[in-house]
PDB file of N, CA and C in Angstrom:
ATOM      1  N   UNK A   1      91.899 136.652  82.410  1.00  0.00           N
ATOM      2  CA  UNK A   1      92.577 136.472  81.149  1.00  0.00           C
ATOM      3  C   UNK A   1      91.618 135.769  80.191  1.00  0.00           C
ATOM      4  N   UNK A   2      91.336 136.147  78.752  1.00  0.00           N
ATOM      5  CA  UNK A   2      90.621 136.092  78.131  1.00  0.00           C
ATOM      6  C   UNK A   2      91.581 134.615  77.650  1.00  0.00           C
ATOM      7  N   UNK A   3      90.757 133.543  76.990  1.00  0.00           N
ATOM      8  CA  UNK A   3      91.343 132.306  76.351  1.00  0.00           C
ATOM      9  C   UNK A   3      92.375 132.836  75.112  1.00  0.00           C
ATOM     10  N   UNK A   4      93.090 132.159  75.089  1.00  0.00           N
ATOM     11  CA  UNK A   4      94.100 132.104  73.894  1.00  0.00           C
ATOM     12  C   UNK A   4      95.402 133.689  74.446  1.00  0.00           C
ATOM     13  N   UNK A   5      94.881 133.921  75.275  1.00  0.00           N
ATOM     14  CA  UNK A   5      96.276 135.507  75.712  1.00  0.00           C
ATOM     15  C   UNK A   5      97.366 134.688  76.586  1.00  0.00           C
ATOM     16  N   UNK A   6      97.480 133.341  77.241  1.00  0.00           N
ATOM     17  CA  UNK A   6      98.432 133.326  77.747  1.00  0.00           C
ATOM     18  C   UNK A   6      99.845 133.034  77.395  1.00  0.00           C
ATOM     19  N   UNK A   7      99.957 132.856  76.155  1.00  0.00           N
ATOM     20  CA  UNK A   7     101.190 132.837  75.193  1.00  0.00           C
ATOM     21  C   UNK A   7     101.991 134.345  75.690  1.00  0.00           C
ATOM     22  N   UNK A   8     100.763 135.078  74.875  1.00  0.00           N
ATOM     23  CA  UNK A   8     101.344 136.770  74.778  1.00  0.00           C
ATOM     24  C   UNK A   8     101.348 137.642  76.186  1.00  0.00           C
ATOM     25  N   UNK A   9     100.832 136.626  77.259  1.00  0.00           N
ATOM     26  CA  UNK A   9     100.685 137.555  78.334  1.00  0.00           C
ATOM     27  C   UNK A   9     102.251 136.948  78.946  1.00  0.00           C
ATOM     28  N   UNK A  10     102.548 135.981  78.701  1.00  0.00           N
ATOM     29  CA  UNK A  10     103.834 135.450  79.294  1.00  0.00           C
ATOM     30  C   UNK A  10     104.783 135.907  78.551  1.00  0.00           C
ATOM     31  N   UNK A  11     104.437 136.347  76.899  1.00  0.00           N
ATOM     32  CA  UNK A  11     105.823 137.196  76.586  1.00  0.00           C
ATOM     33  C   UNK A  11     105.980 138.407  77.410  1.00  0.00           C
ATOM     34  N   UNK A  12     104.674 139.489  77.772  1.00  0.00           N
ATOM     35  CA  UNK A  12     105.122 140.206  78.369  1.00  0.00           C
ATOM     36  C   UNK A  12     105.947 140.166  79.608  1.00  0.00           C
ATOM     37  N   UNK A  13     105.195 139.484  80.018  1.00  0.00           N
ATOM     38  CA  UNK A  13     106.191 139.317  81.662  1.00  0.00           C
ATOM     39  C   UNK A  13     107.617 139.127  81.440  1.00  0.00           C
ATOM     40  N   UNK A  14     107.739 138.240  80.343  1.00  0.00           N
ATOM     41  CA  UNK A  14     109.356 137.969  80.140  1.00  0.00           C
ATOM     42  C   UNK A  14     110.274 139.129  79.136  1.00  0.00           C
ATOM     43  N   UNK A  15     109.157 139.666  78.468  1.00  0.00           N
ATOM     44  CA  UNK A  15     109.854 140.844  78.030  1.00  0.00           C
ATOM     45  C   UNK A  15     110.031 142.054  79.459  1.00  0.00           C
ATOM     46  N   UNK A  16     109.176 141.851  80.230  1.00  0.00           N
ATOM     47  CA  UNK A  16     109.363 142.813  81.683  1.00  0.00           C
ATOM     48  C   UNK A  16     110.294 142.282  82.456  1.00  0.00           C
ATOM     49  N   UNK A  17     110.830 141.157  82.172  1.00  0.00           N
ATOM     50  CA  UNK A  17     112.162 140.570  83.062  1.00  0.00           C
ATOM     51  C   UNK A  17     112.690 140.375  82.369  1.00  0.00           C
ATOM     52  N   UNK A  18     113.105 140.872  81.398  1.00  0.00           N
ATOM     53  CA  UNK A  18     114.453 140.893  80.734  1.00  0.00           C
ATOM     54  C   UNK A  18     115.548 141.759  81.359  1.00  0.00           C
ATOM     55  N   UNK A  19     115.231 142.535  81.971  1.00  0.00           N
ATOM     56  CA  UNK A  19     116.208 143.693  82.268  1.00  0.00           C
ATOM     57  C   UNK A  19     116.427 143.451  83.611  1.00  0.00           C
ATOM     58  N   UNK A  20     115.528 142.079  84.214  1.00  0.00           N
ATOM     59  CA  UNK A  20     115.492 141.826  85.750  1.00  0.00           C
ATOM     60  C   UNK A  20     115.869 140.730  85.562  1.00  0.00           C
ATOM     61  N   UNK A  21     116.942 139.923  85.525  1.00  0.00           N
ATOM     62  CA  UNK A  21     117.434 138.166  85.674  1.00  0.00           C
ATOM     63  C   UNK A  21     116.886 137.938  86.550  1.00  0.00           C
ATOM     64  N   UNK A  22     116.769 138.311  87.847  1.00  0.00           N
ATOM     65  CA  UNK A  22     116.495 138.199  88.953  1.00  0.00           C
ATOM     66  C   UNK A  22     115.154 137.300  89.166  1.00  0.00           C
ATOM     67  N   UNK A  23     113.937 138.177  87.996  1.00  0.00           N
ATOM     68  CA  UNK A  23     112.680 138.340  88.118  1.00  0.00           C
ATOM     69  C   UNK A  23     112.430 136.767  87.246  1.00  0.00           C
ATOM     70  N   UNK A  24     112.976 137.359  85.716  1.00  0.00           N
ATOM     71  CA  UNK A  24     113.237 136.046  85.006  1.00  0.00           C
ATOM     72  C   UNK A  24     113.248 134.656  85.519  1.00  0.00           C
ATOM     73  N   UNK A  25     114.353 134.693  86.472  1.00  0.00           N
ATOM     74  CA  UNK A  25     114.638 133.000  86.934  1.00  0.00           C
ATOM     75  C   UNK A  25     113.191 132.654  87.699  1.00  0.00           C
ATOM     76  N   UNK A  26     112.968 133.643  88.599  1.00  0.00           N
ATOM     77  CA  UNK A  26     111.770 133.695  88.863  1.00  0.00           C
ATOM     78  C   UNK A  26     110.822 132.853  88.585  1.00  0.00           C
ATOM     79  N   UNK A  27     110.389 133.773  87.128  1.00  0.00           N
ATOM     80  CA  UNK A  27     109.205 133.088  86.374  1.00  0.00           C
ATOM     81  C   UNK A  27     110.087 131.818  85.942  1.00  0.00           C
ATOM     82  N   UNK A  28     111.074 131.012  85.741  1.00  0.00           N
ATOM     83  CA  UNK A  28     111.516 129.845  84.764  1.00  0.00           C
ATOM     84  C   UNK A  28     111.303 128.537  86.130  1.00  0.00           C
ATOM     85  N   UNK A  29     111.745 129.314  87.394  1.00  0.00           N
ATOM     86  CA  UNK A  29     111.955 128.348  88.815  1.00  0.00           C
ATOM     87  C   UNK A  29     110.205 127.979  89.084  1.00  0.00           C
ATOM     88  N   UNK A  30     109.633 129.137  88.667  1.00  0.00           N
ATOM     89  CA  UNK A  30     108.575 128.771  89.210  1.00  0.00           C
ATOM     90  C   UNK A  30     107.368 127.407  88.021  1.00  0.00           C
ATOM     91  N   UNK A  31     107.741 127.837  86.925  1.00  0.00           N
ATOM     92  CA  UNK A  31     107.297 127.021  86.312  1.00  0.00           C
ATOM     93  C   UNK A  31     107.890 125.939  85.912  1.00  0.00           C
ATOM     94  N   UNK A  32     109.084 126.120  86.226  1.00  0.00           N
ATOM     95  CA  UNK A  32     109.700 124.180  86.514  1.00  0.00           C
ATOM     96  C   UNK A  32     109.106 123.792  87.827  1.00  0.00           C
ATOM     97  N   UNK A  33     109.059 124.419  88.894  1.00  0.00           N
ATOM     98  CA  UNK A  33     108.100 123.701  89.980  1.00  0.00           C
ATOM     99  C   UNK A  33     106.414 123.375  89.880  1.00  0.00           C
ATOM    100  N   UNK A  34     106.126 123.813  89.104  1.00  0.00           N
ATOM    101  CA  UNK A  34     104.519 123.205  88.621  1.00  0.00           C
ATOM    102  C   UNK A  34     104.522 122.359  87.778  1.00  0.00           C
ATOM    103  N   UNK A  35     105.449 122.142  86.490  1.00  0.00           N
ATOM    104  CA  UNK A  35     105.929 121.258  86.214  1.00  0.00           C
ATOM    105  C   UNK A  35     106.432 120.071  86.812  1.00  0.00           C
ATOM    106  N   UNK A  36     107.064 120.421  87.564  1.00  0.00           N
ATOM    107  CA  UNK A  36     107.264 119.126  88.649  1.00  0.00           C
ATOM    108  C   UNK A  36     106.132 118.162  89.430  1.00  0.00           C
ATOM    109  N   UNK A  37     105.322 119.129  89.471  1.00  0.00           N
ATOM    110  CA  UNK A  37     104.110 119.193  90.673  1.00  0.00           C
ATOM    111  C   UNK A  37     102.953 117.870  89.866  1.00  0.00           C
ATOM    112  N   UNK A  38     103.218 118.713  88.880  1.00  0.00           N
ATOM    113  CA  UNK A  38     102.182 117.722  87.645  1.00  0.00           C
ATOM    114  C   UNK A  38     102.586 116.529  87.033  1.00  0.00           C
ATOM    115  N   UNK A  39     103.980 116.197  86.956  1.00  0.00           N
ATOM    116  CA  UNK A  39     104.803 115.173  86.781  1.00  0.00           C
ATOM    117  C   UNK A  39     104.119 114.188  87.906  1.00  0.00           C
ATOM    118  N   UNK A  40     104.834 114.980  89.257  1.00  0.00           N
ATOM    119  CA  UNK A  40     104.494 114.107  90.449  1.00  0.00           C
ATOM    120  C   UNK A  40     102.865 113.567  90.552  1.00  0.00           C
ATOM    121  N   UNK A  41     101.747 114.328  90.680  1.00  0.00           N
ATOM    122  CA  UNK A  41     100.961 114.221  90.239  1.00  0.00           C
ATOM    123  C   UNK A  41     100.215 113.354  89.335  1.00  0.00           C
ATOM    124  N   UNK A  42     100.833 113.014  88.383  1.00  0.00           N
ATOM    125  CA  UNK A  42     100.781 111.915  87.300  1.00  0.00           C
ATOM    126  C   UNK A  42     101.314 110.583  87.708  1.00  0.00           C
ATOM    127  N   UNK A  43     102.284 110.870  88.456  1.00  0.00           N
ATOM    128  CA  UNK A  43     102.902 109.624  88.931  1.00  0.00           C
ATOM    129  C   UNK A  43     102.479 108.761  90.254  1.00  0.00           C
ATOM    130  N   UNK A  44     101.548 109.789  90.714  1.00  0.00           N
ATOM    131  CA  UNK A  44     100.671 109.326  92.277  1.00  0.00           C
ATOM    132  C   UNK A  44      99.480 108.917  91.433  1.00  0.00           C
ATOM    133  N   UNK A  45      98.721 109.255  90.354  1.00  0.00           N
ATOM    134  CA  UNK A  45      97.713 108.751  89.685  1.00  0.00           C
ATOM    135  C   UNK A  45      97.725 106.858  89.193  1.00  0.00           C
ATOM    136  N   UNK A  46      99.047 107.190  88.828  1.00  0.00           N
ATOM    137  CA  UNK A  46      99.783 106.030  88.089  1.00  0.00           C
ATOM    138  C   UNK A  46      99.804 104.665  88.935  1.00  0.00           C
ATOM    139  N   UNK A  47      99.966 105.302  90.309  1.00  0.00           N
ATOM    140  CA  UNK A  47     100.383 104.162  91.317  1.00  0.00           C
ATOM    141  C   UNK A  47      99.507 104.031  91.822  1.00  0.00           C
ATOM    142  N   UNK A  48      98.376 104.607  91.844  1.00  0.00           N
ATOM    143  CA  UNK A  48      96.816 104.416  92.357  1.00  0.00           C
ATOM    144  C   UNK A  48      95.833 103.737  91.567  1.00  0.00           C
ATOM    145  N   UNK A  49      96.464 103.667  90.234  1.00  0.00           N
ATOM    146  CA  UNK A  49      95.911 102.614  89.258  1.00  0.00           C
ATOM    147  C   UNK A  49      96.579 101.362  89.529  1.00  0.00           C
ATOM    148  N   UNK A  50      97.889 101.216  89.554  1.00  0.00           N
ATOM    149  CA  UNK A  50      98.319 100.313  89.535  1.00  0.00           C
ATOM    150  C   UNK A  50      98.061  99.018  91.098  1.00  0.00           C
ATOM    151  N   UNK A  51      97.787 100.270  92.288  1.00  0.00           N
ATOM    152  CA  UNK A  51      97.133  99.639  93.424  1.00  0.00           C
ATOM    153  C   UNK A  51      96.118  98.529  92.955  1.00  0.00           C
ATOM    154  N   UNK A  52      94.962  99.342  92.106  1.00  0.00           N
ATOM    155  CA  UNK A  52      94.267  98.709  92.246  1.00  0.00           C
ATOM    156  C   UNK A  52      94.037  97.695  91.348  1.00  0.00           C
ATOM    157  N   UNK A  53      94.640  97.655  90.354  1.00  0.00           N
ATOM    158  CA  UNK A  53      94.567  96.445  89.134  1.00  0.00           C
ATOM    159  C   UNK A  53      95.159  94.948  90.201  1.00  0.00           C
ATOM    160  N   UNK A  54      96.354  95.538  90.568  1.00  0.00           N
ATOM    161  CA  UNK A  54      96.760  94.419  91.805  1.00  0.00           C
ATOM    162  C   UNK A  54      95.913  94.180  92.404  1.00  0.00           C
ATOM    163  N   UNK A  55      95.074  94.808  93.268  1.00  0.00           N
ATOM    164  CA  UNK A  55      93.517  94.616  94.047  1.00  0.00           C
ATOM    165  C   UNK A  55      92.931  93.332  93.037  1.00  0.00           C
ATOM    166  N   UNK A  56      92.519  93.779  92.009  1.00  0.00           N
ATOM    167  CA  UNK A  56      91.712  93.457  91.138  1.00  0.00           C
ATOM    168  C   UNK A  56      91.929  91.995  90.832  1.00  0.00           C
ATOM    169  N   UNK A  57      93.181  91.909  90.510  1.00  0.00           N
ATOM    170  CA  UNK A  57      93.780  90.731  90.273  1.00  0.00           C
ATOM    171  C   UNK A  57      93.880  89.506  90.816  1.00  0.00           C
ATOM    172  N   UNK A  58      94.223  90.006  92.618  1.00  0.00           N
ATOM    173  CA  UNK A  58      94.005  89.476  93.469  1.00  0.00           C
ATOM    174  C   UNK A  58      92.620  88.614  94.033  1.00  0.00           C
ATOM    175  N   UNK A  59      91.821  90.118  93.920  1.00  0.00           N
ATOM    176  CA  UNK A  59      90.274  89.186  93.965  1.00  0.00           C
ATOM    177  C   UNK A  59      89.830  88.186  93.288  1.00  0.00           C
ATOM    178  N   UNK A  60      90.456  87.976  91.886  1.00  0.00           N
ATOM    179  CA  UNK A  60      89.902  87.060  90.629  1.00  0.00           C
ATOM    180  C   UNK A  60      90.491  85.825  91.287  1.00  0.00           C
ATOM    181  N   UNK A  61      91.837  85.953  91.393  1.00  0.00           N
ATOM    182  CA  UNK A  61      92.939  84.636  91.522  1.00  0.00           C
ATOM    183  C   UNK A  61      91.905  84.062  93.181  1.00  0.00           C
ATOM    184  N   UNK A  62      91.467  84.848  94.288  1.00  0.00           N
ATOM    185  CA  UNK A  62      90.829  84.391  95.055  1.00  0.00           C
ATOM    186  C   UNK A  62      89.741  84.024  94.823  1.00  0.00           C
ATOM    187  N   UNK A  63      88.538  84.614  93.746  1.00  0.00           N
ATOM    188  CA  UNK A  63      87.022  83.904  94.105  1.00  0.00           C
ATOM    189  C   UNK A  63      87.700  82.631  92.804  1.00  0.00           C
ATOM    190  N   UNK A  64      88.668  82.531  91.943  1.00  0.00           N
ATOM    191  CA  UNK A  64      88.947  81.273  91.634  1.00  0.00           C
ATOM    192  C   UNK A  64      89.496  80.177  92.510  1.00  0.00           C
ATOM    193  N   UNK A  65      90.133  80.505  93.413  1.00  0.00           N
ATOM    194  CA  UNK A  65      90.275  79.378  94.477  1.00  0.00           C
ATOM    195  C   UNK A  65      89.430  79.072  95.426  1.00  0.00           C
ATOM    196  N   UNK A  66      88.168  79.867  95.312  1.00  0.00           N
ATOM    197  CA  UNK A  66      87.211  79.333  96.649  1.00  0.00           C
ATOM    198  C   UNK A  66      86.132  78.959  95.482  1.00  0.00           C
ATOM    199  N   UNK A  67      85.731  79.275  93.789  1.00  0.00           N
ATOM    200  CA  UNK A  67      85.111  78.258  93.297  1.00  0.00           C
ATOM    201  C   UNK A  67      85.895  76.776  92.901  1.00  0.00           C
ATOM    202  N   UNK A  68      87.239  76.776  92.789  1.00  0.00           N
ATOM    203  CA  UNK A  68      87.778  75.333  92.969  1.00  0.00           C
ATOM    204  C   UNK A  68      87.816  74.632  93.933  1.00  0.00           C
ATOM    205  N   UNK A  69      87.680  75.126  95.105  1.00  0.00           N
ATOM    206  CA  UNK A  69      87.261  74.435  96.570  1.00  0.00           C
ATOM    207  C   UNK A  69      86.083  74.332  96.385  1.00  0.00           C
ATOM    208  N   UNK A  70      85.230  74.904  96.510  1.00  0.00           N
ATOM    209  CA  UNK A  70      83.388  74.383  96.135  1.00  0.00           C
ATOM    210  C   UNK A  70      83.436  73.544  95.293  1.00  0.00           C
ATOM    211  N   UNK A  71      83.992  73.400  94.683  1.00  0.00           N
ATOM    212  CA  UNK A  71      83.253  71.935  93.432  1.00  0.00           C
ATOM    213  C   UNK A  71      84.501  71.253  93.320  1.00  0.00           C
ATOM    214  N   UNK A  72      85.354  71.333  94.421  1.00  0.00           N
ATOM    215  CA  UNK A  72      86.149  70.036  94.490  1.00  0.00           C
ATOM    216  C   UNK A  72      85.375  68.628  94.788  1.00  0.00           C
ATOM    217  N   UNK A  73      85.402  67.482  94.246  1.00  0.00           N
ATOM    218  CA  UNK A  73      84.670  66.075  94.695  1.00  0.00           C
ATOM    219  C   UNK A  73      83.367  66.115  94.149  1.00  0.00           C
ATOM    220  N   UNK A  74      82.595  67.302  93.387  1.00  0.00           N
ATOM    221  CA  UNK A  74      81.589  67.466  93.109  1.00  0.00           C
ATOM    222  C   UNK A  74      81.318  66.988  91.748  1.00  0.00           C
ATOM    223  N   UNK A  75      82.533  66.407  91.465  1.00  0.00           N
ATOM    224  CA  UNK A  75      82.083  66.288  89.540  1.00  0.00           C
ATOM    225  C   UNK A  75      81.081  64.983  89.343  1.00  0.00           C
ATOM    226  N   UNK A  76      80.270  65.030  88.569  1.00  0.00           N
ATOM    227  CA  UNK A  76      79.291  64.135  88.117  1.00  0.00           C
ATOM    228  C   UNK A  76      79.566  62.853  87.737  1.00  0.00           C
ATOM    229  N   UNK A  77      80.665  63.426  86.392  1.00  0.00           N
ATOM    230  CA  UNK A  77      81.280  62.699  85.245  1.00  0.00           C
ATOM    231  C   UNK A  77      82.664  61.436  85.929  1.00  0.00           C
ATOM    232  N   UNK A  78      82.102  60.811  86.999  1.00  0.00           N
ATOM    233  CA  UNK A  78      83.421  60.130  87.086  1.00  0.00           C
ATOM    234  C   UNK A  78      83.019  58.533  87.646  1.00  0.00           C
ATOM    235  N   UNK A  79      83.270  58.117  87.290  1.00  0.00           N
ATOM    236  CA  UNK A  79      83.017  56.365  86.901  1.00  0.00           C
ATOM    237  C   UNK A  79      83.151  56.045  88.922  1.00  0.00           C
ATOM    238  N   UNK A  80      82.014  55.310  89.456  1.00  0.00           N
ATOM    239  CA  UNK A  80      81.806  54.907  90.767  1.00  0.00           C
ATOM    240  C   UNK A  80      83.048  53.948  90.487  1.00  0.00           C
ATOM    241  N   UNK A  81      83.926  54.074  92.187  1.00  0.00           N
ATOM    242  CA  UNK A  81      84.591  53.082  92.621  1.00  0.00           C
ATOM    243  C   UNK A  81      83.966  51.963  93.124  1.00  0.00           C
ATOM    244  N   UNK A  82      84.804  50.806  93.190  1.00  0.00           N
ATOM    245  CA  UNK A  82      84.307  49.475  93.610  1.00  0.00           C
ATOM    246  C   UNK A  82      85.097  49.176  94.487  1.00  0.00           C
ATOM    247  N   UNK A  83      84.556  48.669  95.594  1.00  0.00           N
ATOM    248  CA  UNK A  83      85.122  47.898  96.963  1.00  0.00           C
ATOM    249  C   UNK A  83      85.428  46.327  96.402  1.00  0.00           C
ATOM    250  N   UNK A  84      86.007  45.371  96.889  1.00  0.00           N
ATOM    251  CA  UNK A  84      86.697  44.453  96.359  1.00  0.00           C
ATOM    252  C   UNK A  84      85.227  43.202  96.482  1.00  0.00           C
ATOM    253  N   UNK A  85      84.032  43.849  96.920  1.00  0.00           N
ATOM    254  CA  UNK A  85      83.246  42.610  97.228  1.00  0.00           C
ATOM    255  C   UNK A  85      81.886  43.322  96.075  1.00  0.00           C
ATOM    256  N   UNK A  86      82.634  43.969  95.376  1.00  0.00           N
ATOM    257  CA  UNK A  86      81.367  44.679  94.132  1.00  0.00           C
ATOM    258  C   UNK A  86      80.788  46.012  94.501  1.00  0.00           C
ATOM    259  N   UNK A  87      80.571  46.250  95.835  1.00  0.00           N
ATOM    260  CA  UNK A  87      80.082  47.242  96.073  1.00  0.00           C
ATOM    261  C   UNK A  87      80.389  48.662  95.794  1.00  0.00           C
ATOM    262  N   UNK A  88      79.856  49.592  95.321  1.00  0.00           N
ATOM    263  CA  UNK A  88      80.298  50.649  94.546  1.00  0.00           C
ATOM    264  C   UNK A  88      80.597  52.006  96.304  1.00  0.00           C
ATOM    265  N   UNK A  89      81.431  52.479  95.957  1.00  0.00           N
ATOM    266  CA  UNK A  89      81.553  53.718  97.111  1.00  0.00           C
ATOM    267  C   UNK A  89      81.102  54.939  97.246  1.00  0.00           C
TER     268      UNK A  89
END
């Protein structure tokens, strides 16, 4: 099929099942089931994105809790404690 004929190639068919209901439902059953197919299709895409943003998400919220464990006690900025006889800890 040459580009741009499948408009007119599907009138024919449906002008060739006009006189066949039979044939008709046919062609309407069958292209609500590819329709379907591609719906579904879209919707397995959808949830395979959405897998992985969760993935994604997950990893961040984790290498942020194992760099807040690494530089827990590590801060620079914090004034030495004193033991009660002067000595700093």
């Amino acid at each position: 099929m040459v580009g741009g004929n499948s408009r007119n190639q599907f009138r024919q068919y449906t002008g060739q099942n006009a006189g066949n209901p039979v044939g008709y439902n046919d062609v309407i059953e069958n292209q609500t089931i590819i329709q379907l197919q591609a719906e579904e299709y879209d919707l397995m895409a959808a949830a395979a994105h959405l897998d992985e943003i969760e993935e994604v998400n997950a990893n961040c919220v984790l290498m942020d809790n194992m760099q807040q464990a690494s530089t827990s006690g590590t801060q620079t900025d914090r004034a030495p404690v004193y033991d009660s006889d002067g000595s700093a800890e």
